[in-house]
N, C-alpha and C. Protein backbone atom coordinates (compact mmCIF):
# COMPACT_ATOMS: atom_id res chain seq x y z
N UNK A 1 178.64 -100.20 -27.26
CA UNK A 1 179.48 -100.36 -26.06
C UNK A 1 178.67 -100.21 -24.80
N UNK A 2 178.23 -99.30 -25.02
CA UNK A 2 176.87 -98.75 -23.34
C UNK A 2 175.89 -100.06 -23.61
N UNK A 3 175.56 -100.84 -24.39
CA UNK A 3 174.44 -101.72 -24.51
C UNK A 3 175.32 -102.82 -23.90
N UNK A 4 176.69 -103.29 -24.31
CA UNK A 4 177.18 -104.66 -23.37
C UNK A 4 177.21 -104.25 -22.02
N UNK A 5 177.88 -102.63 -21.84
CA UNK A 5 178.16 -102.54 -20.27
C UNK A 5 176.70 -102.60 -19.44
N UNK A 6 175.81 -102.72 -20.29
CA UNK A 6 174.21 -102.76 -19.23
C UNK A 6 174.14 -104.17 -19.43
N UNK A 7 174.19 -105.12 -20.38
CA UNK A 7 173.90 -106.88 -20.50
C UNK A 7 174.80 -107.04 -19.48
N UNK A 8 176.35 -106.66 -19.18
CA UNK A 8 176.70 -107.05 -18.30
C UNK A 8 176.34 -107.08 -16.41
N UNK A 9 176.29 -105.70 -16.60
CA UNK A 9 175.33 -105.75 -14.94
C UNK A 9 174.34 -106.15 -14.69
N UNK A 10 173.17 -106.41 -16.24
CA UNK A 10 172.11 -107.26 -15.39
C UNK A 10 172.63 -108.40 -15.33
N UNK A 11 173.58 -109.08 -16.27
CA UNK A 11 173.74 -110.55 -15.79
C UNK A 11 174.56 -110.55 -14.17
N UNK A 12 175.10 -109.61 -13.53
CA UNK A 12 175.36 -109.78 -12.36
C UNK A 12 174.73 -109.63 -11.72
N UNK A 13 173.73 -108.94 -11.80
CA UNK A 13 172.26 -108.76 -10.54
C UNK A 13 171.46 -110.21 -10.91
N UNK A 14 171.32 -110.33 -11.75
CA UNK A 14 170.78 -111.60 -11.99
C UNK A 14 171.30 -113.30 -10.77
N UNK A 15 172.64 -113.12 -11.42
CA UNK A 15 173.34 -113.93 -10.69
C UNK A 15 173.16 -114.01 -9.09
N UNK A 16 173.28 -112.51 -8.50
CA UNK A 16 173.28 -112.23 -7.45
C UNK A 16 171.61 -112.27 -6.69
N UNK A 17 170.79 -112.04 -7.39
CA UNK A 17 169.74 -112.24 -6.86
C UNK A 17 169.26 -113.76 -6.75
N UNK A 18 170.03 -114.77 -7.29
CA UNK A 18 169.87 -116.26 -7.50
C UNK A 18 170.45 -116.87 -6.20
N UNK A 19 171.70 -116.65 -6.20
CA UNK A 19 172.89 -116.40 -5.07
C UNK A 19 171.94 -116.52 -3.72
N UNK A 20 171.24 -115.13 -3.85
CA UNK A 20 170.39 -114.82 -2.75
C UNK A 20 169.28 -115.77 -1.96
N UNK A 21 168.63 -115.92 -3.55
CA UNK A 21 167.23 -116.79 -3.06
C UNK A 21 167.79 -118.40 -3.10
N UNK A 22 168.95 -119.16 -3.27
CA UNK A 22 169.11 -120.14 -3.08
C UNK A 22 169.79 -120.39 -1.45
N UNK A 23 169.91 -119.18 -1.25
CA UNK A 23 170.68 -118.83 0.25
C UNK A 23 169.16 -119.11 1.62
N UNK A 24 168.72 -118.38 0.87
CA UNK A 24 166.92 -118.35 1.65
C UNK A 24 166.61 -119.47 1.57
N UNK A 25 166.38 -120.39 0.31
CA UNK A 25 165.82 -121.65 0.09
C UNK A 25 166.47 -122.87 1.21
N UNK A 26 168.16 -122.73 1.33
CA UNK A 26 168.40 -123.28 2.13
C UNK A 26 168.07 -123.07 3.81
N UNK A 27 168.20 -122.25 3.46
CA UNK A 27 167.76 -122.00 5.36
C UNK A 27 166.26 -122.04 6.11
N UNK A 28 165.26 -122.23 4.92
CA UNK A 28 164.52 -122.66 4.75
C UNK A 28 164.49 -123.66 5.31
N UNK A 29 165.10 -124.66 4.53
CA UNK A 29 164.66 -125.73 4.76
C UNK A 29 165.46 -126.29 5.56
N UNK A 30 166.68 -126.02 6.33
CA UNK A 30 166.61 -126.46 7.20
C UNK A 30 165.95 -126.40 8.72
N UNK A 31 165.16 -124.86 8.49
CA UNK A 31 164.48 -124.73 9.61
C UNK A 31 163.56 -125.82 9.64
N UNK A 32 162.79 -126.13 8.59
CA UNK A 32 161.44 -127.01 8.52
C UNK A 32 161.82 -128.39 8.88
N UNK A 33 163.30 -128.73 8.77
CA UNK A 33 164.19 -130.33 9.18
C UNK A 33 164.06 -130.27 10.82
N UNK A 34 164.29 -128.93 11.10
CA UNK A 34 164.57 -129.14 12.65
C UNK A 34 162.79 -129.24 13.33
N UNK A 35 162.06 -128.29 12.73
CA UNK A 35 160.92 -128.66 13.06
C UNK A 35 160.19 -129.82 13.28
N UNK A 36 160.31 -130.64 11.97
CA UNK A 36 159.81 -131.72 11.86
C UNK A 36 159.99 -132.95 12.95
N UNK A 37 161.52 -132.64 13.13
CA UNK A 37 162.59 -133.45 14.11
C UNK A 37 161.19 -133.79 15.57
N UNK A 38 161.19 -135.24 15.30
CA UNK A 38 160.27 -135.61 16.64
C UNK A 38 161.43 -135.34 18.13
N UNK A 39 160.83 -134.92 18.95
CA UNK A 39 161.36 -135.24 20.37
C UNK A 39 161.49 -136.60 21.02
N UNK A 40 162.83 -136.37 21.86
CA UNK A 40 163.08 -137.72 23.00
C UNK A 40 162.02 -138.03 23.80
N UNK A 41 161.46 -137.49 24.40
CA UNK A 41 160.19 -137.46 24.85
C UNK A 41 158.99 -138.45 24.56
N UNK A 42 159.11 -139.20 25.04
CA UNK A 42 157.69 -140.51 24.87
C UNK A 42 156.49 -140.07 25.21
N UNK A 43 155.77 -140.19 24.05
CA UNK A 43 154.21 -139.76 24.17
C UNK A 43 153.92 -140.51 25.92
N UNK A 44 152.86 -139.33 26.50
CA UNK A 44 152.40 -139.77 27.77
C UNK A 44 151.58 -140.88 28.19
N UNK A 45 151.38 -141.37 26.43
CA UNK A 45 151.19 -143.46 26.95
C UNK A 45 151.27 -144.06 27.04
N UNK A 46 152.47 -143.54 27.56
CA UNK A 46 154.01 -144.75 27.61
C UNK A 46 154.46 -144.70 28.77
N UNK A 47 154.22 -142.82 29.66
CA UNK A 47 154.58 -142.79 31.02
C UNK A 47 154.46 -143.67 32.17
N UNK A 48 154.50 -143.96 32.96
CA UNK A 48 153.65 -144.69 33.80
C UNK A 48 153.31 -143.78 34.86
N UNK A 49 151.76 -144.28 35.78
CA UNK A 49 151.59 -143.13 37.24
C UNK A 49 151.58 -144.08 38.42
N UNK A 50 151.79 -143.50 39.58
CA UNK A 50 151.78 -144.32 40.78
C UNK A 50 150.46 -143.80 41.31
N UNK A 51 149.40 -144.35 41.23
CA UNK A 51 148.42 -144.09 41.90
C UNK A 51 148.01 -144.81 43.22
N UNK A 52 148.91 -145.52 43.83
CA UNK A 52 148.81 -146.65 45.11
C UNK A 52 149.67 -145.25 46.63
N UNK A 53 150.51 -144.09 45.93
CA UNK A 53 151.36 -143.61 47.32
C UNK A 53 150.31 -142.32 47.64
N UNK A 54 150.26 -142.14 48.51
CA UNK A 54 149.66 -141.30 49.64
C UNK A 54 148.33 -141.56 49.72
N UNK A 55 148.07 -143.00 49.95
CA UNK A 55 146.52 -143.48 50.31
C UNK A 55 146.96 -143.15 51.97
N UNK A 56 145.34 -143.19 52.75
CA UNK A 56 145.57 -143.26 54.28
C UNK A 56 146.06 -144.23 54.75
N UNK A 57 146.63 -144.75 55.68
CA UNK A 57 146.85 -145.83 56.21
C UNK A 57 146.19 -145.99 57.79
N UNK A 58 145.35 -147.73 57.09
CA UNK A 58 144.83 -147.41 58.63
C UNK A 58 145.14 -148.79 59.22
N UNK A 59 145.22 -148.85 60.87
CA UNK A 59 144.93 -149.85 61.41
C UNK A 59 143.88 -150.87 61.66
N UNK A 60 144.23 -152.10 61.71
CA UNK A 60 142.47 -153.02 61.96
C UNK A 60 142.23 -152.69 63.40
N UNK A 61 141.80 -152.87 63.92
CA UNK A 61 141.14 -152.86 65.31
C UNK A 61 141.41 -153.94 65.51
N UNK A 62 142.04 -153.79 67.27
CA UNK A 62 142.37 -154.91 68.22
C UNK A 62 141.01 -156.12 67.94
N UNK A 63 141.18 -156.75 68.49
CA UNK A 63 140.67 -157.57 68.94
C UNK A 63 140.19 -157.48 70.19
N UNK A 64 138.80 -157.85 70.21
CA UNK A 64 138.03 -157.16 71.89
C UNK A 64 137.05 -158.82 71.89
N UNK A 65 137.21 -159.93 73.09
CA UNK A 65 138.63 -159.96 74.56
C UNK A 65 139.58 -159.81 73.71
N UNK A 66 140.52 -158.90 74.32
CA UNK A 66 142.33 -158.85 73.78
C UNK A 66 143.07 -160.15 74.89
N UNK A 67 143.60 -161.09 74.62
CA UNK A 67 144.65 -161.67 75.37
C UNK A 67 145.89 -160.90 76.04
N UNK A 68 146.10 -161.16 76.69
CA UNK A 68 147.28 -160.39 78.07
C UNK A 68 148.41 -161.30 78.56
N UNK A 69 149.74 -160.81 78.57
CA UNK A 69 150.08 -162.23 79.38
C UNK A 69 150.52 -161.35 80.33
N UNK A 70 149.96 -161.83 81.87
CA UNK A 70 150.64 -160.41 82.73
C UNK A 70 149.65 -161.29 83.95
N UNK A 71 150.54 -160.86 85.25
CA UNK A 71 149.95 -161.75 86.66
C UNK A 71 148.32 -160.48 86.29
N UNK A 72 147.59 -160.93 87.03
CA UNK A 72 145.96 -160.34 86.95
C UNK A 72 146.04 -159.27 87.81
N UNK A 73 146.86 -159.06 89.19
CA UNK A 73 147.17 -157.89 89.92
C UNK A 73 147.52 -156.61 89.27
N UNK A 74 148.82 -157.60 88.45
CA UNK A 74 149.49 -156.47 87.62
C UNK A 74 148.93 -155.59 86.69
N UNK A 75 147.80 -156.87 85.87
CA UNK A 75 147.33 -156.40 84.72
C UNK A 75 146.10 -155.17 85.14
N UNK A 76 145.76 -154.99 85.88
CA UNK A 76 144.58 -154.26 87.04
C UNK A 76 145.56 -153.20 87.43
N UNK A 77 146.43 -153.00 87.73
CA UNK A 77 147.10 -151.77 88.13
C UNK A 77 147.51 -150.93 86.88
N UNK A 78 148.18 -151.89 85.58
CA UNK A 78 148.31 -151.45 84.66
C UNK A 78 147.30 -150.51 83.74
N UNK A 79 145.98 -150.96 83.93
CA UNK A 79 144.58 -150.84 83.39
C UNK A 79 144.56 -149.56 84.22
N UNK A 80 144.45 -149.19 85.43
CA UNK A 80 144.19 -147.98 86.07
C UNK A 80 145.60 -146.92 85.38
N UNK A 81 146.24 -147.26 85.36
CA UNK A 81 147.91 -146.51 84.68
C UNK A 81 147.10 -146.07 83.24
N UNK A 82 146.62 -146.85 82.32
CA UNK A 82 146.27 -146.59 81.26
C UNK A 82 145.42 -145.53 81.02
N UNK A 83 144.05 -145.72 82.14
CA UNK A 83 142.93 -144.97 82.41
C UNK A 83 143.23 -143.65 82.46
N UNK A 84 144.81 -143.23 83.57
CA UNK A 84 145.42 -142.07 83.62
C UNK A 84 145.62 -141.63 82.45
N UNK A 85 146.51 -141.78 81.84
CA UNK A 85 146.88 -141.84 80.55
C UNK A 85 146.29 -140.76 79.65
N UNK A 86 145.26 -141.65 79.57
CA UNK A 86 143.53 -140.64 79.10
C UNK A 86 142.85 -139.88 79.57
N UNK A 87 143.09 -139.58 80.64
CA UNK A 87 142.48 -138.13 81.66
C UNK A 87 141.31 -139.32 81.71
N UNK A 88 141.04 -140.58 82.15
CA UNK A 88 139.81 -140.66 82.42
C UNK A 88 140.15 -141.04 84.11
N UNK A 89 138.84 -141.07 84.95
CA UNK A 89 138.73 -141.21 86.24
C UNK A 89 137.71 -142.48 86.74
N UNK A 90 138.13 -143.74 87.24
CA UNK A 90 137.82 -144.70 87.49
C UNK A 90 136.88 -144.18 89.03
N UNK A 91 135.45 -145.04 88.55
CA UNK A 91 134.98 -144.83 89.54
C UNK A 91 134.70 -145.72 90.55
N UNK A 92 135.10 -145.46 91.93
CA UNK A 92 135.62 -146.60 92.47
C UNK A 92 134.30 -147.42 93.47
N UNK A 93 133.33 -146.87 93.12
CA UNK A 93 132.08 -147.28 94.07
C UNK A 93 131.41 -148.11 92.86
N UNK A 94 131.80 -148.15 91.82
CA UNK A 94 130.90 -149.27 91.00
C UNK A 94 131.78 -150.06 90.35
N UNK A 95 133.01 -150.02 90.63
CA UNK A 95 133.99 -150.70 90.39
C UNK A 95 134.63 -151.93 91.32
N UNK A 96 134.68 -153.21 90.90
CA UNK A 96 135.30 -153.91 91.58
C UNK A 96 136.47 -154.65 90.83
N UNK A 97 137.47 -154.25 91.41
CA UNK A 97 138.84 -154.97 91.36
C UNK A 97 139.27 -156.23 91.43
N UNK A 98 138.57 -156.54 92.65
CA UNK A 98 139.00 -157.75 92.80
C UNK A 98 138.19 -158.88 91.94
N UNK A 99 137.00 -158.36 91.41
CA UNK A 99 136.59 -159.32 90.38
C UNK A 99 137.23 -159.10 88.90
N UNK A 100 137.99 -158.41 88.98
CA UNK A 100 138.47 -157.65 87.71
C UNK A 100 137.53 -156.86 86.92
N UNK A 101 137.29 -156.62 87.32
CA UNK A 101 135.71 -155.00 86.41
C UNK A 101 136.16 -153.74 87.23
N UNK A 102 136.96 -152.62 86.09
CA UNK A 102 136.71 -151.63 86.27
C UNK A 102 135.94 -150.67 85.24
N UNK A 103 135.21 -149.54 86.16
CA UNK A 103 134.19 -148.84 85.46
C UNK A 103 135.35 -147.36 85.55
N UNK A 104 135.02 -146.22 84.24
CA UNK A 104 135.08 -145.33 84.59
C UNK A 104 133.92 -144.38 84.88
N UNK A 105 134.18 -143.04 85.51
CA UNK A 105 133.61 -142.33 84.86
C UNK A 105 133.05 -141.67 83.56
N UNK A 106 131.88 -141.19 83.63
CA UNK A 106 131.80 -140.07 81.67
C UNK A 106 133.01 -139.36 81.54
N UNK A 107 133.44 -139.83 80.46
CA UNK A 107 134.86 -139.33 80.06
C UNK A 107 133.80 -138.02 78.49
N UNK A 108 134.10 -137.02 79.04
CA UNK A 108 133.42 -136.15 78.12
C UNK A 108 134.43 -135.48 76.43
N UNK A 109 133.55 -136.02 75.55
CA UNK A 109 134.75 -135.59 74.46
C UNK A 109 134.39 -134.44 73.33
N UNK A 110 133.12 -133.69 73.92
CA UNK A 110 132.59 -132.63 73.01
C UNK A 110 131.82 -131.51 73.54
N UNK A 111 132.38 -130.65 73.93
CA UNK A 111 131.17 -129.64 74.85
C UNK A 111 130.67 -128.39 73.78
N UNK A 112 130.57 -128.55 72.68
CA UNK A 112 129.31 -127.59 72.22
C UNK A 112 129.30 -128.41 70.74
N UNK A 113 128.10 -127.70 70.20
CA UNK A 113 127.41 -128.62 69.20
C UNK A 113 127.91 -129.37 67.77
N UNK A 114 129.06 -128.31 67.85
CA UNK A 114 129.53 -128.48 66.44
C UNK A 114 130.84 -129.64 66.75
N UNK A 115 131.33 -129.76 68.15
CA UNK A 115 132.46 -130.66 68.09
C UNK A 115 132.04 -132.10 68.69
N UNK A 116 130.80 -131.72 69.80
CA UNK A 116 129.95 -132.97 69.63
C UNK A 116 129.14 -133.90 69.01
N UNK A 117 129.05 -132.85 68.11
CA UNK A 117 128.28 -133.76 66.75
C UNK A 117 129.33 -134.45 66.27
N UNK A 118 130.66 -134.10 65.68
CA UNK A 118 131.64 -134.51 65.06
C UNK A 118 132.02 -135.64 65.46
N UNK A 119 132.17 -135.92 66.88
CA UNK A 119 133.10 -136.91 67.85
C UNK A 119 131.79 -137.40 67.86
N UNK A 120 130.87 -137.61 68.30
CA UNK A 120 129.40 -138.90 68.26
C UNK A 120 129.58 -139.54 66.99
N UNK A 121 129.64 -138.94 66.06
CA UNK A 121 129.71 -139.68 64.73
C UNK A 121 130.89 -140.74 64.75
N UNK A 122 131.96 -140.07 65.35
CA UNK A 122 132.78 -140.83 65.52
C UNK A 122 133.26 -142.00 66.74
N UNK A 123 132.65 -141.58 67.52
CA UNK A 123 132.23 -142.93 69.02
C UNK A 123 131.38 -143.61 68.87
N UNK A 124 130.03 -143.10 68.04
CA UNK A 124 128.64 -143.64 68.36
C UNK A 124 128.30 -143.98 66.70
N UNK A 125 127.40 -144.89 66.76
CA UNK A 125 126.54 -144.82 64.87
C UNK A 125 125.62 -144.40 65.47
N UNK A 126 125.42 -143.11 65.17
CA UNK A 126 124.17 -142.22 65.24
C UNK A 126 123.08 -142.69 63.95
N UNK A 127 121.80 -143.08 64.70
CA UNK A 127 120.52 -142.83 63.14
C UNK A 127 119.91 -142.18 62.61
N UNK A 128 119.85 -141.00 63.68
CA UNK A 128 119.18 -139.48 62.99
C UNK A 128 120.14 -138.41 62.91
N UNK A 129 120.27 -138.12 61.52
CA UNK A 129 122.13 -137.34 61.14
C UNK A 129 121.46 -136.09 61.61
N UNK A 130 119.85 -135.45 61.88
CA UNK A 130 119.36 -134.20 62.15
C UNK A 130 118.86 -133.98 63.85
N UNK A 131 119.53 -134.81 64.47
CA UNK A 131 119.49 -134.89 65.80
C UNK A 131 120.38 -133.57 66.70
N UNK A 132 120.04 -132.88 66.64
CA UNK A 132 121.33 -131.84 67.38
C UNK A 132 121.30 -131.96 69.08
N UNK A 133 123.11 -132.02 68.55
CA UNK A 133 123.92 -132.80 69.90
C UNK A 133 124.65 -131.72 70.72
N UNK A 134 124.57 -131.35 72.14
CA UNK A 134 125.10 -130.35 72.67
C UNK A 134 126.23 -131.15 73.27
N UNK A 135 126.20 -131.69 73.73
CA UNK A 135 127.58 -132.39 74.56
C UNK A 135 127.42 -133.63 74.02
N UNK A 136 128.85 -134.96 74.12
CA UNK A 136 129.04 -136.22 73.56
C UNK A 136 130.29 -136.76 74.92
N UNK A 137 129.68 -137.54 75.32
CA UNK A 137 130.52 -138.65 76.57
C UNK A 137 130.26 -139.96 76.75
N UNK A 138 131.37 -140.65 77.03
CA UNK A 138 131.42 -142.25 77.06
C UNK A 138 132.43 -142.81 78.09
N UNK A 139 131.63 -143.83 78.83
CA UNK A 139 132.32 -144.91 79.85
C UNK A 139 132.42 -145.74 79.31
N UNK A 140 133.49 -146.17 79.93
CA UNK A 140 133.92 -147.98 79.51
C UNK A 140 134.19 -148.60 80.93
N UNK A 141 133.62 -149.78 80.61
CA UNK A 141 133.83 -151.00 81.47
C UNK A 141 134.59 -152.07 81.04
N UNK A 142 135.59 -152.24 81.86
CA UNK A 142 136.68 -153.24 81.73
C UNK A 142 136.65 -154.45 82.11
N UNK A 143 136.97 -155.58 81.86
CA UNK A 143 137.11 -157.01 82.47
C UNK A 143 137.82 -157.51 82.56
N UNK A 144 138.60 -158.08 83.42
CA UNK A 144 139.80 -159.05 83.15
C UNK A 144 139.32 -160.54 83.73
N UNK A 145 139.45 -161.11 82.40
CA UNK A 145 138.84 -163.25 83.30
C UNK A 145 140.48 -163.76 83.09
N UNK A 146 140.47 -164.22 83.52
CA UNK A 146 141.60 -165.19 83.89
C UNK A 146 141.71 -166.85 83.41
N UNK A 147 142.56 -166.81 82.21
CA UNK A 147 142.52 -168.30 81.49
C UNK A 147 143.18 -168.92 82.31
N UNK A 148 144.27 -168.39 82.76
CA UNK A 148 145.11 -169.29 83.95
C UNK A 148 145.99 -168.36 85.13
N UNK A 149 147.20 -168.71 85.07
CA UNK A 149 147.99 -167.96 86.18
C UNK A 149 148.73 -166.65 85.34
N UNK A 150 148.81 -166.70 83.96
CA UNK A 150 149.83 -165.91 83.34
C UNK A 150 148.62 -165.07 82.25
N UNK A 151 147.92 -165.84 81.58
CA UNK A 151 147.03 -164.94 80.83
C UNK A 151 145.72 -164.56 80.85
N UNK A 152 145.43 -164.12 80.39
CA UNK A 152 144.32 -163.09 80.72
C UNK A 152 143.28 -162.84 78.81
N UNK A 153 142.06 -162.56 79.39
CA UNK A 153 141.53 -161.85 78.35
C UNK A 153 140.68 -160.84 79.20
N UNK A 154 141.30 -159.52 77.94
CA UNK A 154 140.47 -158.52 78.53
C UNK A 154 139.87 -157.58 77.58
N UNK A 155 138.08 -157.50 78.41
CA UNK A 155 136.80 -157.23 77.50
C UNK A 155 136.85 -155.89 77.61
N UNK A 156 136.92 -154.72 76.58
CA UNK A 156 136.32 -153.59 76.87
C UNK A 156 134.52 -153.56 76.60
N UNK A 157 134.06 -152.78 77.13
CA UNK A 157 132.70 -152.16 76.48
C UNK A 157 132.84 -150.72 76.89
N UNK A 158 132.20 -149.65 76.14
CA UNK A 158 132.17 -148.56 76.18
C UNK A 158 130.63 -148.04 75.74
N UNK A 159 129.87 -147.31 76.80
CA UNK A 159 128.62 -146.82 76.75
C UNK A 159 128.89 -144.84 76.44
N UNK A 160 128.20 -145.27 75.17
CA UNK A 160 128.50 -143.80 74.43
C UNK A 160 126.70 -142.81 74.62
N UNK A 161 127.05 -141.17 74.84
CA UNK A 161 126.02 -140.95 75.11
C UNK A 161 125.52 -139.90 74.55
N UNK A 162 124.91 -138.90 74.19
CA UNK A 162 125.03 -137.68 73.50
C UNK A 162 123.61 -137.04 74.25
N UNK A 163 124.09 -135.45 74.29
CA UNK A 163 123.14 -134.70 75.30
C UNK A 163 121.79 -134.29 73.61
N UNK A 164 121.56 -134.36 73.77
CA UNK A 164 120.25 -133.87 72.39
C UNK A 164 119.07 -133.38 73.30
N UNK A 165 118.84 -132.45 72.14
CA UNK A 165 117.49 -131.63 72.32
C UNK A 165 117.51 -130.48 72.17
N UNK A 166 116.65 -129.29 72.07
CA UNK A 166 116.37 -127.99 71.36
C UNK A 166 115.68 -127.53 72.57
N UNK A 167 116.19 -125.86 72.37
CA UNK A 167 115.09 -125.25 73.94
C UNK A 167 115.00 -125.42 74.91
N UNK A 168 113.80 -126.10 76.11
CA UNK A 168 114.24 -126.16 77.17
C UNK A 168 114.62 -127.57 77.55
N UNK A 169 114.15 -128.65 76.83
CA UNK A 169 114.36 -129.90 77.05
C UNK A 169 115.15 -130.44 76.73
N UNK A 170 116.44 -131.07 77.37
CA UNK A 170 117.43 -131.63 76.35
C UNK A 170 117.54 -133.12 77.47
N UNK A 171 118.11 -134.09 77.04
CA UNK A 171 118.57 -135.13 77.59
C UNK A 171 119.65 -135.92 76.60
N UNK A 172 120.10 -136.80 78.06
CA UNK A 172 121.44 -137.77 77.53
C UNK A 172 120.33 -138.64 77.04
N UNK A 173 121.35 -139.26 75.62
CA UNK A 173 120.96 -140.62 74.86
C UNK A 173 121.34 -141.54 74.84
N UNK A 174 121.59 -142.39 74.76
CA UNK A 174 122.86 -143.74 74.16
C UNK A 174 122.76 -144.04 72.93
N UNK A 175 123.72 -143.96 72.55
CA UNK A 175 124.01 -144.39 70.82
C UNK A 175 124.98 -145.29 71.30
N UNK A 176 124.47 -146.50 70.11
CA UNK A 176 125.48 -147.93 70.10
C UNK A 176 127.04 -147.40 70.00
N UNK A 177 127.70 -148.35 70.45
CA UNK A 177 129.19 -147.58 70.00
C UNK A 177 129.51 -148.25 68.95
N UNK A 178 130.79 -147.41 68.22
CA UNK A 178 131.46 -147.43 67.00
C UNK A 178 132.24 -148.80 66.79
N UNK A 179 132.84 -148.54 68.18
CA UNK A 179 134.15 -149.50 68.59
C UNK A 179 135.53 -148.81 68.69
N UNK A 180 135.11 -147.58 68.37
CA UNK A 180 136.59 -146.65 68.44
C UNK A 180 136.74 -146.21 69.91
N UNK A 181 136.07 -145.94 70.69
CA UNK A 181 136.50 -145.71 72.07
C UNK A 181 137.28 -147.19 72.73
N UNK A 182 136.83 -148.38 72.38
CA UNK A 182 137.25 -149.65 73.04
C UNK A 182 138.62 -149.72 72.38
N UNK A 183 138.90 -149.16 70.81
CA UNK A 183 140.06 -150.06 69.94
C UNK A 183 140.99 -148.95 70.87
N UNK A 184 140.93 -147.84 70.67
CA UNK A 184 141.69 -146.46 71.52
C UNK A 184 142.07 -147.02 72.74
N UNK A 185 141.33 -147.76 73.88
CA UNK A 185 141.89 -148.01 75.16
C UNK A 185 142.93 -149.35 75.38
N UNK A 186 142.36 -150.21 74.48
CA UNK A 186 143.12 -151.25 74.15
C UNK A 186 144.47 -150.99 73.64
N UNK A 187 144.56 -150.17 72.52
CA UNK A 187 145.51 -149.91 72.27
C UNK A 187 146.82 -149.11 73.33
N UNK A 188 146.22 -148.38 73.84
CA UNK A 188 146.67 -147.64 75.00
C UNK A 188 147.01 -149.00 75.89
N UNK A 189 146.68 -149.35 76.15
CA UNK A 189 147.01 -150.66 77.63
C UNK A 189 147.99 -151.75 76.83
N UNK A 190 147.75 -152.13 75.68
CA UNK A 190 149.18 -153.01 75.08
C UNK A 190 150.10 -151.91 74.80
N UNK A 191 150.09 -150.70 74.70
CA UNK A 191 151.72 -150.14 74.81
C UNK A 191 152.23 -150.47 76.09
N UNK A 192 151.33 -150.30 77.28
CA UNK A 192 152.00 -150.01 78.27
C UNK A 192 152.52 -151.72 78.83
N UNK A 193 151.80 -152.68 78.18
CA UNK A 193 151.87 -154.10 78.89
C UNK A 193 153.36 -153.98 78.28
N UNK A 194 152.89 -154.49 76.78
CA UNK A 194 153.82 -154.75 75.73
C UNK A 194 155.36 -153.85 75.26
N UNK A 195 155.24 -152.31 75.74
CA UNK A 195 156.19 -151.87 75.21
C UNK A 195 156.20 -151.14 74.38
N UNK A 196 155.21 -151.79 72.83
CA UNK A 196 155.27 -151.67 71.24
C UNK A 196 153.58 -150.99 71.22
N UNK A 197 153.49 -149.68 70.82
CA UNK A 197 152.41 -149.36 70.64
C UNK A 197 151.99 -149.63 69.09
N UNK A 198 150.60 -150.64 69.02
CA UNK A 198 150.03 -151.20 67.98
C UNK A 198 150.38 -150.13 66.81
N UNK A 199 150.08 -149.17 66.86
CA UNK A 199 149.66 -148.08 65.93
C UNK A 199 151.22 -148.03 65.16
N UNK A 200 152.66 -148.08 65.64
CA UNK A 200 153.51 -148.11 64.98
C UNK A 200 153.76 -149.23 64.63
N UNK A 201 152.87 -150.47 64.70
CA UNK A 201 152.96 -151.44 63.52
C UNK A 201 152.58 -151.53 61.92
N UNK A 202 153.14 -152.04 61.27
CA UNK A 202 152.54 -151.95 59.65
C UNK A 202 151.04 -151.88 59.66
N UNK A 203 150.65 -150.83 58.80
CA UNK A 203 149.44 -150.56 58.71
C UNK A 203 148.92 -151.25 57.25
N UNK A 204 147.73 -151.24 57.20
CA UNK A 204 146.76 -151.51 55.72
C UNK A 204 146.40 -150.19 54.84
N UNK A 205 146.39 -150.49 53.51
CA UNK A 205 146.30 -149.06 53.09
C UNK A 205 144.19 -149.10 52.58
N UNK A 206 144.04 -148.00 52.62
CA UNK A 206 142.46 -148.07 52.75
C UNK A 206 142.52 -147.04 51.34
């Protein structure tokens, strides 16, 4: 009698320990289903990138003669308005008006070494990058010729200069210009003809 009542409880531990591990086996495996499970997610060579947005955008440079349509008086008063504009100061003893040529003064854009070097590079093509520059200033000379009664072309040039030298000797230089002092004034004088300053027109991306 004691020998069935023990066959009987192991066959229930038996049972029950089966119970158990088929309980495990399942959950098992469904963990390893969900694992396996690929993601929505498209491999990243499938993404696409925008590599064209936040380039600089730059403008071309006017055109130097710029065309004008404006009486030649006007366009000459306008030109001195512009000059203001820029803190520059027209000098009036080498300047003639009535032929349409105005000169300014050295319009100075760097007074110690480290911001004159910076701005020459940028007014002037400098050829010796080991040239040290204490001051950087540039005049421009203006022209207005006259195609007829209404338009005009008008020439900038701009004479760029840089103070160089070490110790006791220093002197002004001329370095060729860039073209950025001329595109800058031009631009400045068609807002004021025109209205529409160039620079808030569609730009090119660089």
């Amino acid at each position: 009698m004691n020998k069935l009542a023990g066959l009987l409880i192991s066959l229930v531990l038996l049972s029950a320990a089966a119970a158990a591990q088929k309980g495990i086996d399942t959950q098992t495996q469904k963990i390893k289903e969900e694992t396996n499970k690929t993601t929505a997610r498209g491999s990243d060579a499938t993404r696409s990138f925008d590599w064209g947005k936040g380039k600089t955008q730059v403008r071309e440079r006017l055109p130097n003669p710029y065309q004008m349509n404006s009486r030649r008086d006007q366009l000459i008063a306008t030109i001195r308005e512009a000059l203001r504009e820029k803190k520059m100061v027209v000098d009036e003893q080498s300047s003639r008006p009535s032929d349409g040529i105005i000169i300014t003064q050295p319009f100075v854009f760097g007074k110690c070494p480290v911001i004159a070097s910076a701005e020459l590079k940028r007014y002037g093509v400098i050829q010796y990058a080991d040239t040290a520059w204490s001051r950087g200033q540039y005049s421009l000379v203006i022209e207005v010729q006259s195609i007829d009664g209404i338009r005009n072309n008008v020439i900038v040039n701009a004479k760029v200069e840089g103070r160089s030298g070490t110790g006791l000797i220093t002197e002004w230089v001329t370095v060729p210009s860039s073209g950025l002092a001329e595109d800058e004034f031009l631009a400045k004088l068609v807002e004021l003809v025109t209205g529409v300053s160039p620079d808030a027109q569609p730009q090119t991306e660089q």
